[in-house]
Structure formats: structure tokens, C-alpha cells
PDB file of N, CA and C in Angstrom:
ATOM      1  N   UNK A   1       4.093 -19.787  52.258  1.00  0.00           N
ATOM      2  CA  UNK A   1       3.385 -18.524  52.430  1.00  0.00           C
ATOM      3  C   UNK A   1       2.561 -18.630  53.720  1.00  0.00           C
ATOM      4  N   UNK A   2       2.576 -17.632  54.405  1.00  0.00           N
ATOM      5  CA  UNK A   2       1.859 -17.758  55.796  1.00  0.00           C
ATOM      6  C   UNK A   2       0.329 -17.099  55.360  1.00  0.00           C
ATOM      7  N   UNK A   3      -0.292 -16.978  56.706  1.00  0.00           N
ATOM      8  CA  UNK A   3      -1.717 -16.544  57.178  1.00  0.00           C
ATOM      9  C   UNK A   3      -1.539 -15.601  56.692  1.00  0.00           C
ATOM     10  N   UNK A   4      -0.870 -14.678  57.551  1.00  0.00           N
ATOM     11  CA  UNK A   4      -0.742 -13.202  57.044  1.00  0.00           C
ATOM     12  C   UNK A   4      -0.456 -12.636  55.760  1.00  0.00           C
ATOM     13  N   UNK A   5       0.258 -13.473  54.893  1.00  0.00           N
ATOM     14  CA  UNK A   5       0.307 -12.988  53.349  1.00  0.00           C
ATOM     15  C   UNK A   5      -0.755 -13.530  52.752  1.00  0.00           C
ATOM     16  N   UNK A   6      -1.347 -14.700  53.092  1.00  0.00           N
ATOM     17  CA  UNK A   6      -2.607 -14.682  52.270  1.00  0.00           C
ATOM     18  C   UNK A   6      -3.844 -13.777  52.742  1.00  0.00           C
ATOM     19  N   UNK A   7      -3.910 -13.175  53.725  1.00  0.00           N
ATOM     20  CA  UNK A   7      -4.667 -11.949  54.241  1.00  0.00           C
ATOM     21  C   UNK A   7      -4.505 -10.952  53.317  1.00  0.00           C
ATOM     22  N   UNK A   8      -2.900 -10.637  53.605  1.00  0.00           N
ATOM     23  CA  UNK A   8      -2.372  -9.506  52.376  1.00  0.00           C
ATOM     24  C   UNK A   8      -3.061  -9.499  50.870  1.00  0.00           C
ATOM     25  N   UNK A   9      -3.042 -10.493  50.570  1.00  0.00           N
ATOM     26  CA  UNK A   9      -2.927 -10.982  49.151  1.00  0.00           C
ATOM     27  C   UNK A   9      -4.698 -10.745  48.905  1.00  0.00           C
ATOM     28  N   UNK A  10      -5.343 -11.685  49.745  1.00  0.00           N
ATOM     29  CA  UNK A  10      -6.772 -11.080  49.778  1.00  0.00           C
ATOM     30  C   UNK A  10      -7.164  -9.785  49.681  1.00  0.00           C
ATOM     31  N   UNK A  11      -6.652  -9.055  50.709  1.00  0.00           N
ATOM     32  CA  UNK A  11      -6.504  -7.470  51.181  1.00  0.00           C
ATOM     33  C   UNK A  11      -6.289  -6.698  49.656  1.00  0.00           C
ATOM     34  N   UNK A  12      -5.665  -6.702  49.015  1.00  0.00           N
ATOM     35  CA  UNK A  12      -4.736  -6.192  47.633  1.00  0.00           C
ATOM     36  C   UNK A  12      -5.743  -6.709  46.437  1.00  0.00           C
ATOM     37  N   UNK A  13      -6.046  -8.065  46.841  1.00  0.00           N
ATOM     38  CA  UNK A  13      -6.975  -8.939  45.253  1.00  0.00           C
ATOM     39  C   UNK A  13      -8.699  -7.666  45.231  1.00  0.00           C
ATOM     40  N   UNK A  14      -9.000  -7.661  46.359  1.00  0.00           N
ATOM     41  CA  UNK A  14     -10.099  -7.185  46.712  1.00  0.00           C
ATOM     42  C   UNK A  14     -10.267  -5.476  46.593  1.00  0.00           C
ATOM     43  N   UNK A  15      -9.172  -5.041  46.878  1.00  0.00           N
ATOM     44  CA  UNK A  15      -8.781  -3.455  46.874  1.00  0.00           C
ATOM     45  C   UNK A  15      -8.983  -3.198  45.544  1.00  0.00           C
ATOM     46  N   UNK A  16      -8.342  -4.161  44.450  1.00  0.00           N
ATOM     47  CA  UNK A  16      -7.501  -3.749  43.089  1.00  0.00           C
ATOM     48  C   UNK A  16      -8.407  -4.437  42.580  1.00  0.00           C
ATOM     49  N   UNK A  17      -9.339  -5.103  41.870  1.00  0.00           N
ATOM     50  CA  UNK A  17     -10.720  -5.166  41.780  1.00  0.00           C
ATOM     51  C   UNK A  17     -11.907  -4.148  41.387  1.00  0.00           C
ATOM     52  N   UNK A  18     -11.586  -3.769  42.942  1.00  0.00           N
ATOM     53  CA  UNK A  18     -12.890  -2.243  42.847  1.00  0.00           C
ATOM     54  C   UNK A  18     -12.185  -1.367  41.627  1.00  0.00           C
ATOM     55  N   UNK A  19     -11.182  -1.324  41.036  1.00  0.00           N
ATOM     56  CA  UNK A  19     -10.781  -0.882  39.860  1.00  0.00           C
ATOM     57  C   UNK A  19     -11.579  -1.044  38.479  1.00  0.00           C
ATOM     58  N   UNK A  20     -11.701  -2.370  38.162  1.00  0.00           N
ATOM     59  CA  UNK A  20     -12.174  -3.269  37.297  1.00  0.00           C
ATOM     60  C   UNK A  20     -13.155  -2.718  36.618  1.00  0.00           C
ATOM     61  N   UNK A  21     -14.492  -2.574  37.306  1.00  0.00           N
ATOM     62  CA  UNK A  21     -15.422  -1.881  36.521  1.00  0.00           C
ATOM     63  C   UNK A  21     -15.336  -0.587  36.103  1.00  0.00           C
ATOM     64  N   UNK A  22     -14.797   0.042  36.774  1.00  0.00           N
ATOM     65  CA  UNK A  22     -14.423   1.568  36.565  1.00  0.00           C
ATOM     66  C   UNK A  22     -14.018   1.586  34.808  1.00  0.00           C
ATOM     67  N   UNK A  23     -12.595   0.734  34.799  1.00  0.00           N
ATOM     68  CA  UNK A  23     -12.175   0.666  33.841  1.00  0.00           C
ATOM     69  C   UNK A  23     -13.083   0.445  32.189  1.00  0.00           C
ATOM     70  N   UNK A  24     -13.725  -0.660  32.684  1.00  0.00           N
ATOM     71  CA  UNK A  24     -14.512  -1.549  31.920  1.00  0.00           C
ATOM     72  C   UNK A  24     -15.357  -0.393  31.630  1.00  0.00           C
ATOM     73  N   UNK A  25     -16.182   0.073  31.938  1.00  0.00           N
ATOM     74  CA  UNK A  25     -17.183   1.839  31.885  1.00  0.00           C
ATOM     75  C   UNK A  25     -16.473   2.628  31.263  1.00  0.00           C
ATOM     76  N   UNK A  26     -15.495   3.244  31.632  1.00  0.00           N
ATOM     77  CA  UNK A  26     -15.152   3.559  30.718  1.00  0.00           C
ATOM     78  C   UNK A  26     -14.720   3.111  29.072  1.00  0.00           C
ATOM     79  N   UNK A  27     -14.221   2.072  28.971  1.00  0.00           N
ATOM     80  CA  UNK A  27     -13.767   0.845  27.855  1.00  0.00           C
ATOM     81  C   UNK A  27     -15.129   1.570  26.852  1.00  0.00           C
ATOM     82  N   UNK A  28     -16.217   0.630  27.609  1.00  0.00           N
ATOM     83  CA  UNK A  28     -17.233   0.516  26.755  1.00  0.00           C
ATOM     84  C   UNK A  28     -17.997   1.730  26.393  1.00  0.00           C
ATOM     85  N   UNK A  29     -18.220   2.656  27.301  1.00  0.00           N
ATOM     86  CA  UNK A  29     -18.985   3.923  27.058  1.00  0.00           C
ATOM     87  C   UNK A  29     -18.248   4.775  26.251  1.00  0.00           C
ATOM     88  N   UNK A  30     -17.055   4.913  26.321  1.00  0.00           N
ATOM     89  CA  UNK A  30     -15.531   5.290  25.215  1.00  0.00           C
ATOM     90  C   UNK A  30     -16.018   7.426  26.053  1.00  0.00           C
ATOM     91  N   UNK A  31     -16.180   7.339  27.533  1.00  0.00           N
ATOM     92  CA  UNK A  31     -16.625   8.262  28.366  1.00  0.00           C
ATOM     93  C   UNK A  31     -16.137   8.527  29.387  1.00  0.00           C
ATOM     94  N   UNK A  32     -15.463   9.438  29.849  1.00  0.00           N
ATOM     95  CA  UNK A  32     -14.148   9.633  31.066  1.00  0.00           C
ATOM     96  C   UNK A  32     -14.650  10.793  31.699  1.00  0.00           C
ATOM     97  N   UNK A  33     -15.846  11.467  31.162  1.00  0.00           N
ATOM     98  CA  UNK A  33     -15.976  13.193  32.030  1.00  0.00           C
ATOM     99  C   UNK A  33     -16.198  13.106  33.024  1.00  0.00           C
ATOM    100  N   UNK A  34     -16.808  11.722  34.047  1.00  0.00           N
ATOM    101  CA  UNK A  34     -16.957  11.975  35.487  1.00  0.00           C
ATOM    102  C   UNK A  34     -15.580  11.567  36.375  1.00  0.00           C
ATOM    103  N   UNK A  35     -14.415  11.207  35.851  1.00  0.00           N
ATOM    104  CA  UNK A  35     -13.661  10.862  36.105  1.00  0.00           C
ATOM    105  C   UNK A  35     -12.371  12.227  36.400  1.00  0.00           C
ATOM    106  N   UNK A  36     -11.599  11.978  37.618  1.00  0.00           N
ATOM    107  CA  UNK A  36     -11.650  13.161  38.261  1.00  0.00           C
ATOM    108  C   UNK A  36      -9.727  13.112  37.919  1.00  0.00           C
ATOM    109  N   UNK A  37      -9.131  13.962  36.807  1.00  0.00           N
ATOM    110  CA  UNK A  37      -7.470  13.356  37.127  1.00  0.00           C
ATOM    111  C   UNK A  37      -6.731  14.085  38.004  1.00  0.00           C
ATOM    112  N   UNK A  38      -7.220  14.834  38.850  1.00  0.00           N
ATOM    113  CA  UNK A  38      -6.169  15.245  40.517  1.00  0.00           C
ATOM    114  C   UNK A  38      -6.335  14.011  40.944  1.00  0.00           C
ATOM    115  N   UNK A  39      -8.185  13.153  41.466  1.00  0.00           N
ATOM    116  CA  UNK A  39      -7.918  11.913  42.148  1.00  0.00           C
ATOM    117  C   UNK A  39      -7.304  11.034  41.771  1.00  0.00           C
ATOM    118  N   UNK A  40      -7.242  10.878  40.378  1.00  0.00           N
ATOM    119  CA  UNK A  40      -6.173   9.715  40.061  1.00  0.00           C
ATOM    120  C   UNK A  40      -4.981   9.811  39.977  1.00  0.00           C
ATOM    121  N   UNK A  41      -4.404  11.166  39.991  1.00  0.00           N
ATOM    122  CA  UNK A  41      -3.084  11.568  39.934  1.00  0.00           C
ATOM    123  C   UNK A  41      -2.472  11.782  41.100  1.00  0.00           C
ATOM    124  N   UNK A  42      -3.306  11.823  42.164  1.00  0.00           N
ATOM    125  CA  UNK A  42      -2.787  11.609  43.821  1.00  0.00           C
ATOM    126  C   UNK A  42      -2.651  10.128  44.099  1.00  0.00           C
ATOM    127  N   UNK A  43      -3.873   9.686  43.751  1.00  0.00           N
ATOM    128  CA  UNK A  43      -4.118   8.291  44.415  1.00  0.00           C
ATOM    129  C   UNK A  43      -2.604   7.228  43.775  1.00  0.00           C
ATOM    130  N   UNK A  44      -2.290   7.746  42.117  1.00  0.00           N
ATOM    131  CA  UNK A  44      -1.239   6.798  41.421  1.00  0.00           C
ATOM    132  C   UNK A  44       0.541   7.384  42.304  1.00  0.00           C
ATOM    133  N   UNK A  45       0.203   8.382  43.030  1.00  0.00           N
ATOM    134  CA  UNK A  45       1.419   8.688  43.548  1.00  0.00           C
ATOM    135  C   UNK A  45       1.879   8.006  45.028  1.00  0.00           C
ATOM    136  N   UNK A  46       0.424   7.977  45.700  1.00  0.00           N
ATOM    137  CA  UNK A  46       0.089   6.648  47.118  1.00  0.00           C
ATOM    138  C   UNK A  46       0.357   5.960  46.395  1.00  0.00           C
ATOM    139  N   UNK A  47       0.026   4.641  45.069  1.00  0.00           N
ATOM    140  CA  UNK A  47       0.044   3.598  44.836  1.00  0.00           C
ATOM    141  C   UNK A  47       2.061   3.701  44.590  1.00  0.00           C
ATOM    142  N   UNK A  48       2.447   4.269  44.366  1.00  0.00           N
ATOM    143  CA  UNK A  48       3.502   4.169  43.910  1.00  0.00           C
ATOM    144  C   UNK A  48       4.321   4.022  45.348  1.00  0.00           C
ATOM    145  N   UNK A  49       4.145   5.058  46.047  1.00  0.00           N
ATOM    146  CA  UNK A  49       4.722   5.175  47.546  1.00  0.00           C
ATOM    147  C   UNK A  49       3.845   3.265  48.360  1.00  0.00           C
ATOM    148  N   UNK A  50       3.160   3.302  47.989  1.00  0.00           N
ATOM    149  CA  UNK A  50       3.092   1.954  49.091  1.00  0.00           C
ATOM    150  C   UNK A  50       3.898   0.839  48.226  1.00  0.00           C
ATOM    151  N   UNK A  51       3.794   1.021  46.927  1.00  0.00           N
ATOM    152  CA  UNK A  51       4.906  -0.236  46.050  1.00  0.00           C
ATOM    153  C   UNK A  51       6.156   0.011  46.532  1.00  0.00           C
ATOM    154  N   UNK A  52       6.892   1.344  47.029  1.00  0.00           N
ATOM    155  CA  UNK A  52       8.365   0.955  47.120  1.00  0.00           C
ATOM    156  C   UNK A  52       8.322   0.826  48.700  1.00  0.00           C
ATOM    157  N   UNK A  53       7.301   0.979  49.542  1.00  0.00           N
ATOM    158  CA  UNK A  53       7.287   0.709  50.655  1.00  0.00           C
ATOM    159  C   UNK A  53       7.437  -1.227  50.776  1.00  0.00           C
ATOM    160  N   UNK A  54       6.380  -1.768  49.799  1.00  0.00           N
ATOM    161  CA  UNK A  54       6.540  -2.996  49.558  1.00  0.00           C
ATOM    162  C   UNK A  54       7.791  -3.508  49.448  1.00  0.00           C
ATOM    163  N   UNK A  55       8.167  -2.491  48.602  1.00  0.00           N
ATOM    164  CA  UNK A  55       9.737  -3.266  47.700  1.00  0.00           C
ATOM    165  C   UNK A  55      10.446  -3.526  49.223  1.00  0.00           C
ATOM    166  N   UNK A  56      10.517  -2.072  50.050  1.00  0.00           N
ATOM    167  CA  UNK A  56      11.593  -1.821  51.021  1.00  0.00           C
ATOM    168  C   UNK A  56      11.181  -2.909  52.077  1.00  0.00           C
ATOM    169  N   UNK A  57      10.162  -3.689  51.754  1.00  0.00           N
ATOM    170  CA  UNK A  57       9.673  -4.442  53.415  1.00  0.00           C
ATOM    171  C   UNK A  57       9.885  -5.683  52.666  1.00  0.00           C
ATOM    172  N   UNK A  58      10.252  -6.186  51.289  1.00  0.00           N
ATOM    173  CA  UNK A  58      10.311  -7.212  50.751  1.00  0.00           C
ATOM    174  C   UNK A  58       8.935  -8.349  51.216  1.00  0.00           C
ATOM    175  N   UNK A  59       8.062  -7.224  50.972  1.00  0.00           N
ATOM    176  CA  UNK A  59       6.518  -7.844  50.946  1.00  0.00           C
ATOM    177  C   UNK A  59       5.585  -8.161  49.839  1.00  0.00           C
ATOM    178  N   UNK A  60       5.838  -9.660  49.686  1.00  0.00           N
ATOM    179  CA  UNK A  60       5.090  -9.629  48.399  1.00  0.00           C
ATOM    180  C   UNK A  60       3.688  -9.603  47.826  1.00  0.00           C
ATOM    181  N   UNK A  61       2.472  -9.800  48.680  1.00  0.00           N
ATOM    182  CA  UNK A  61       1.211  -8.988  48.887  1.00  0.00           C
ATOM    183  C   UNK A  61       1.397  -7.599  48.886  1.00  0.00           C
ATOM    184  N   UNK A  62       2.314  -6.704  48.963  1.00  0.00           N
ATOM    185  CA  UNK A  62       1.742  -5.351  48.922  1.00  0.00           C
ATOM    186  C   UNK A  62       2.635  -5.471  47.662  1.00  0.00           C
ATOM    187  N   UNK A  63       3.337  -5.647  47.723  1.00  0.00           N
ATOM    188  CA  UNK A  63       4.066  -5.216  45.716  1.00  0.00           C
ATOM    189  C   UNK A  63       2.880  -5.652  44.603  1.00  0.00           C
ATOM    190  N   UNK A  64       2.700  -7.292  44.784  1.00  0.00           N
ATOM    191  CA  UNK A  64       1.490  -7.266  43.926  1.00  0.00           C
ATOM    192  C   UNK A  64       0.068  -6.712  43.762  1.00  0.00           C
ATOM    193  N   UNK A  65       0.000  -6.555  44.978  1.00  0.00           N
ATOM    194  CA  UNK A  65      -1.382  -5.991  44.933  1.00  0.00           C
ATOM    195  C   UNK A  65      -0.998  -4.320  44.287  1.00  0.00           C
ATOM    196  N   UNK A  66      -0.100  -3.981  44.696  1.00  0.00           N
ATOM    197  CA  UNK A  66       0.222  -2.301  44.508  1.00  0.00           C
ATOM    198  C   UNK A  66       0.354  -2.353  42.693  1.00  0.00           C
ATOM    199  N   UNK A  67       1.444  -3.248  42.233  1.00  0.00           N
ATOM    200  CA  UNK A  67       1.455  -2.961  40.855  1.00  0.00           C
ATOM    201  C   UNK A  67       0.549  -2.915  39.800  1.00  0.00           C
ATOM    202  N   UNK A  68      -0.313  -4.512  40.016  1.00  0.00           N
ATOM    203  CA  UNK A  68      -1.689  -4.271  39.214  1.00  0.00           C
ATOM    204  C   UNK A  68      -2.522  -2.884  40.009  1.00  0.00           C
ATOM    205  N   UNK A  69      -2.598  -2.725  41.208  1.00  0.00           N
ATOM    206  CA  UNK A  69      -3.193  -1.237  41.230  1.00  0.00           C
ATOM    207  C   UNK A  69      -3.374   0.248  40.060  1.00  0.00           C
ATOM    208  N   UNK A  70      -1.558   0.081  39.867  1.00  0.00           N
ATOM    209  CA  UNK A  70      -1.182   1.039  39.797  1.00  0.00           C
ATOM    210  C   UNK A  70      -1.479   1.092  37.841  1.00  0.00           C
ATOM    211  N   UNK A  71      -1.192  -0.138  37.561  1.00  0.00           N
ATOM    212  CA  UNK A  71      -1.835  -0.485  36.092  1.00  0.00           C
ATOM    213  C   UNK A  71      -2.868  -0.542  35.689  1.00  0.00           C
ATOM    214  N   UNK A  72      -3.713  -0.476  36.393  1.00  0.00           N
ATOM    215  CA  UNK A  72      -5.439   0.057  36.374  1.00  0.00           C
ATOM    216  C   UNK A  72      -5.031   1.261  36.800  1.00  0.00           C
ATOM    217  N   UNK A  73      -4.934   1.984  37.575  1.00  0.00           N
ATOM    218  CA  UNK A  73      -5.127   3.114  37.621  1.00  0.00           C
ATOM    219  C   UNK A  73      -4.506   3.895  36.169  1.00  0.00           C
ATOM    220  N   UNK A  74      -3.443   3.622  35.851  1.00  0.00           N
ATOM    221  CA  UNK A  74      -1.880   4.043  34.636  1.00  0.00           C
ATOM    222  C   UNK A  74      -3.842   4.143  33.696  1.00  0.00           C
ATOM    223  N   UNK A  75      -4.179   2.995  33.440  1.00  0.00           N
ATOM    224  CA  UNK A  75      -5.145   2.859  32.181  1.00  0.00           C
ATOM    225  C   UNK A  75      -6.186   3.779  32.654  1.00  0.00           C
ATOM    226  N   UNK A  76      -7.026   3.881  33.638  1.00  0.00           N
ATOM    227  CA  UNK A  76      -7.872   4.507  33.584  1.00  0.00           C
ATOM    228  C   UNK A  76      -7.729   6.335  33.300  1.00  0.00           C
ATOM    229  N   UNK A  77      -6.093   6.670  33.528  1.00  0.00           N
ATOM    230  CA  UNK A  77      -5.950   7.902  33.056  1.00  0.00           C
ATOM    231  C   UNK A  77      -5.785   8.190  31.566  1.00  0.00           C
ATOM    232  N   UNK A  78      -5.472   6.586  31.332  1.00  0.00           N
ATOM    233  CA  UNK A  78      -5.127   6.728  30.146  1.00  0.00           C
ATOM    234  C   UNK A  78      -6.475   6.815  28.714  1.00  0.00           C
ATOM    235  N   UNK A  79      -7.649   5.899  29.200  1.00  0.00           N
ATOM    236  CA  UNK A  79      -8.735   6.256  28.694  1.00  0.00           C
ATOM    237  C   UNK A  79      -9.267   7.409  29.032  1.00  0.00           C
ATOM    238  N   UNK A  80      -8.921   8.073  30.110  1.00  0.00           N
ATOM    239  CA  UNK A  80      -9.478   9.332  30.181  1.00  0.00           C
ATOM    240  C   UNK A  80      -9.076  10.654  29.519  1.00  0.00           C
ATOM    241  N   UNK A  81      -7.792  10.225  29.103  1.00  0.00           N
ATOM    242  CA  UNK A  81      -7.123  11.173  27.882  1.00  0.00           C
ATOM    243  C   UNK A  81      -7.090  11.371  26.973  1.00  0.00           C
ATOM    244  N   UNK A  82      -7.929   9.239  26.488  1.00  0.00           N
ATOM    245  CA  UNK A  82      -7.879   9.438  24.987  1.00  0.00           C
ATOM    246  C   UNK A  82      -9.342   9.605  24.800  1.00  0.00           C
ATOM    247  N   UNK A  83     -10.311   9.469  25.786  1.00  0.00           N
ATOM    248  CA  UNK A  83     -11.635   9.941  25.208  1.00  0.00           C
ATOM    249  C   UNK A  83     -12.312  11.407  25.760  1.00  0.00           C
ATOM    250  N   UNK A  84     -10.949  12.404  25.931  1.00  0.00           N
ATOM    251  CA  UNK A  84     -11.758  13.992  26.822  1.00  0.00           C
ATOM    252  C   UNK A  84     -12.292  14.371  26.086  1.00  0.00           C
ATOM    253  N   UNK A  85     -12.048  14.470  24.461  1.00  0.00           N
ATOM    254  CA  UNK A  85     -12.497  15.627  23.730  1.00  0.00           C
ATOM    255  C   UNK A  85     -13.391  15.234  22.901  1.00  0.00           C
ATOM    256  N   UNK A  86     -14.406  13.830  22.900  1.00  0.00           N
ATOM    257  CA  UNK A  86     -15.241  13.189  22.849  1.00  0.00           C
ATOM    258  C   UNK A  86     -16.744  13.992  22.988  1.00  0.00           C
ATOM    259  N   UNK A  87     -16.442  14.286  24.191  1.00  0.00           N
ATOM    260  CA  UNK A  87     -17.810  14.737  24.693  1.00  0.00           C
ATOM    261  C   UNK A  87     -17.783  16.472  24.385  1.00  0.00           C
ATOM    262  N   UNK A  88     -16.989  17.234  24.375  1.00  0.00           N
ATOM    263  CA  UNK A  88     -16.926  18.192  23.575  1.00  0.00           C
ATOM    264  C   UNK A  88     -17.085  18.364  22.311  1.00  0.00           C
ATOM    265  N   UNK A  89     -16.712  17.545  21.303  1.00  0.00           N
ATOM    266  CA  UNK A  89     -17.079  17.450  19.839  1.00  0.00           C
ATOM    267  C   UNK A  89     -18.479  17.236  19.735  1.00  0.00           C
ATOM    268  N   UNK A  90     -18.982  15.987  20.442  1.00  0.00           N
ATOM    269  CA  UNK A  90     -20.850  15.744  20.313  1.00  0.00           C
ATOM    270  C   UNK A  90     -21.140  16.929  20.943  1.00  0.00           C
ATOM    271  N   UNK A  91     -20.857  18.208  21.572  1.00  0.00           N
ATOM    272  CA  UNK A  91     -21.504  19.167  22.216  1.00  0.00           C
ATOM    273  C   UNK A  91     -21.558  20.438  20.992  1.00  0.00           C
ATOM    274  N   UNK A  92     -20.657  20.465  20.206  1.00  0.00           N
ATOM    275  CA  UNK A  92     -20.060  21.027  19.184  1.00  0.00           C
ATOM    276  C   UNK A  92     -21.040  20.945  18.128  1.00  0.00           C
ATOM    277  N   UNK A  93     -21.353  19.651  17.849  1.00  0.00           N
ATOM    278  CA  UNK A  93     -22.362  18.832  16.762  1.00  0.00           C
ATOM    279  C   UNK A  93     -23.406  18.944  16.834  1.00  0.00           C
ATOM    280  N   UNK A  94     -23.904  18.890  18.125  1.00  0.00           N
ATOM    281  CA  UNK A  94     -25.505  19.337  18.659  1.00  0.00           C
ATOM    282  C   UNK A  94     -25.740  20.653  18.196  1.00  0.00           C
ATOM    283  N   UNK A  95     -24.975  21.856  18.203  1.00  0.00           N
ATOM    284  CA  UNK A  95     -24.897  22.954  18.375  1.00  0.00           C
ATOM    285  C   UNK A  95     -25.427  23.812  17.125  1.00  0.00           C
ATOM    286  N   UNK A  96     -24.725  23.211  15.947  1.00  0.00           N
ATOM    287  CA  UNK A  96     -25.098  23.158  14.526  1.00  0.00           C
ATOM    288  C   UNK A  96     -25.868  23.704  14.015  1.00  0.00           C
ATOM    289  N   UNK A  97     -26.315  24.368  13.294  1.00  0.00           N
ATOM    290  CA  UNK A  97     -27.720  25.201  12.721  1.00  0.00           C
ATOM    291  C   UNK A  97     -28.202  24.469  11.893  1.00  0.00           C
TER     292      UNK A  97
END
């Protein structure tokens, strides 16, 4: 492995990361309303376009870094789907006479 793929590889470890807590916040707060799904539904369509760009350059820093990307991102829509109607029900409950 050269310089430059361990740059890559850094580049990708460090990118896909800043994911991490996002996720984790949501996990634990079981809370997705500030969470935006056009941005994640654009951003998972770049992640997808730079993975087959990877594939096509047979680069393996951008494939890996792109796939776990794209699997944090896959989850964070995915907690955001299963906890939307969360915060509407406690709004519901408050409401109560």
C-alpha cells in the first residue's frame, strides 16, 4: 500500500467518523426531528456515485471509506423513520385535557 492510499484511507476514516455521533444521538435520544431527509437523501446518492467511481478507479480507500459512509448514512435514515412519529405522539399527549 503506498503514501497515497494511506492518505486516502485517513481521508475516508476521518470523513466517515463525523457520522458516528450523529448516529449515536440519535440511538440514544430515540429523536430524529432535527435531522433533515432531502440532506441525507442527496448526500446517500454522492456517497453512492463516489463508491462506483471507486469501484471504476479500482481504488480501495475510496470504496471503503464510501461504503461504511454510506451505512451510516443507510442507518441514520433509518432511525429517522423509525423514531418520526415519536415526537408527534408526546405532542398529542401533552395536549390532553
Amino acid at each position: 500500500m503506498t503514501s497515497v492510499d494511506w492518505i486516502g484511507l485517513l481521508a475516508g476514516a476521518l470523513t466517515t467518523i463525523a457520522f458516528v455521533p450523529q448516529a449515536i444521538k440519535i440511538w440514544v435520544t430515540k429523536s430524529a426531528d432535527d435531522v433533515s431527509y432531502l440532506m441525507f437523501g442527496i448526500f446517500s446518492v454522492g456517497i453512492v456515485l463516489w463508491l462506483a467511481y471507486g469501484i471504476a478507479l479500482g481504488a480501495m480507500p475510496i470504496i471503503v471509506a464510501n461504503v461504511v459512509t454510506l451505512v451510516l448514512s443507510v442507518l441514520v435514515i433509518a432511525l429517522k423513520v423509525r423514531y418520526s412519529g415519536r415526537r408527534w405522539k408526546r405532542d398529542q399527549e401533552t395536549d390532553l385535557p
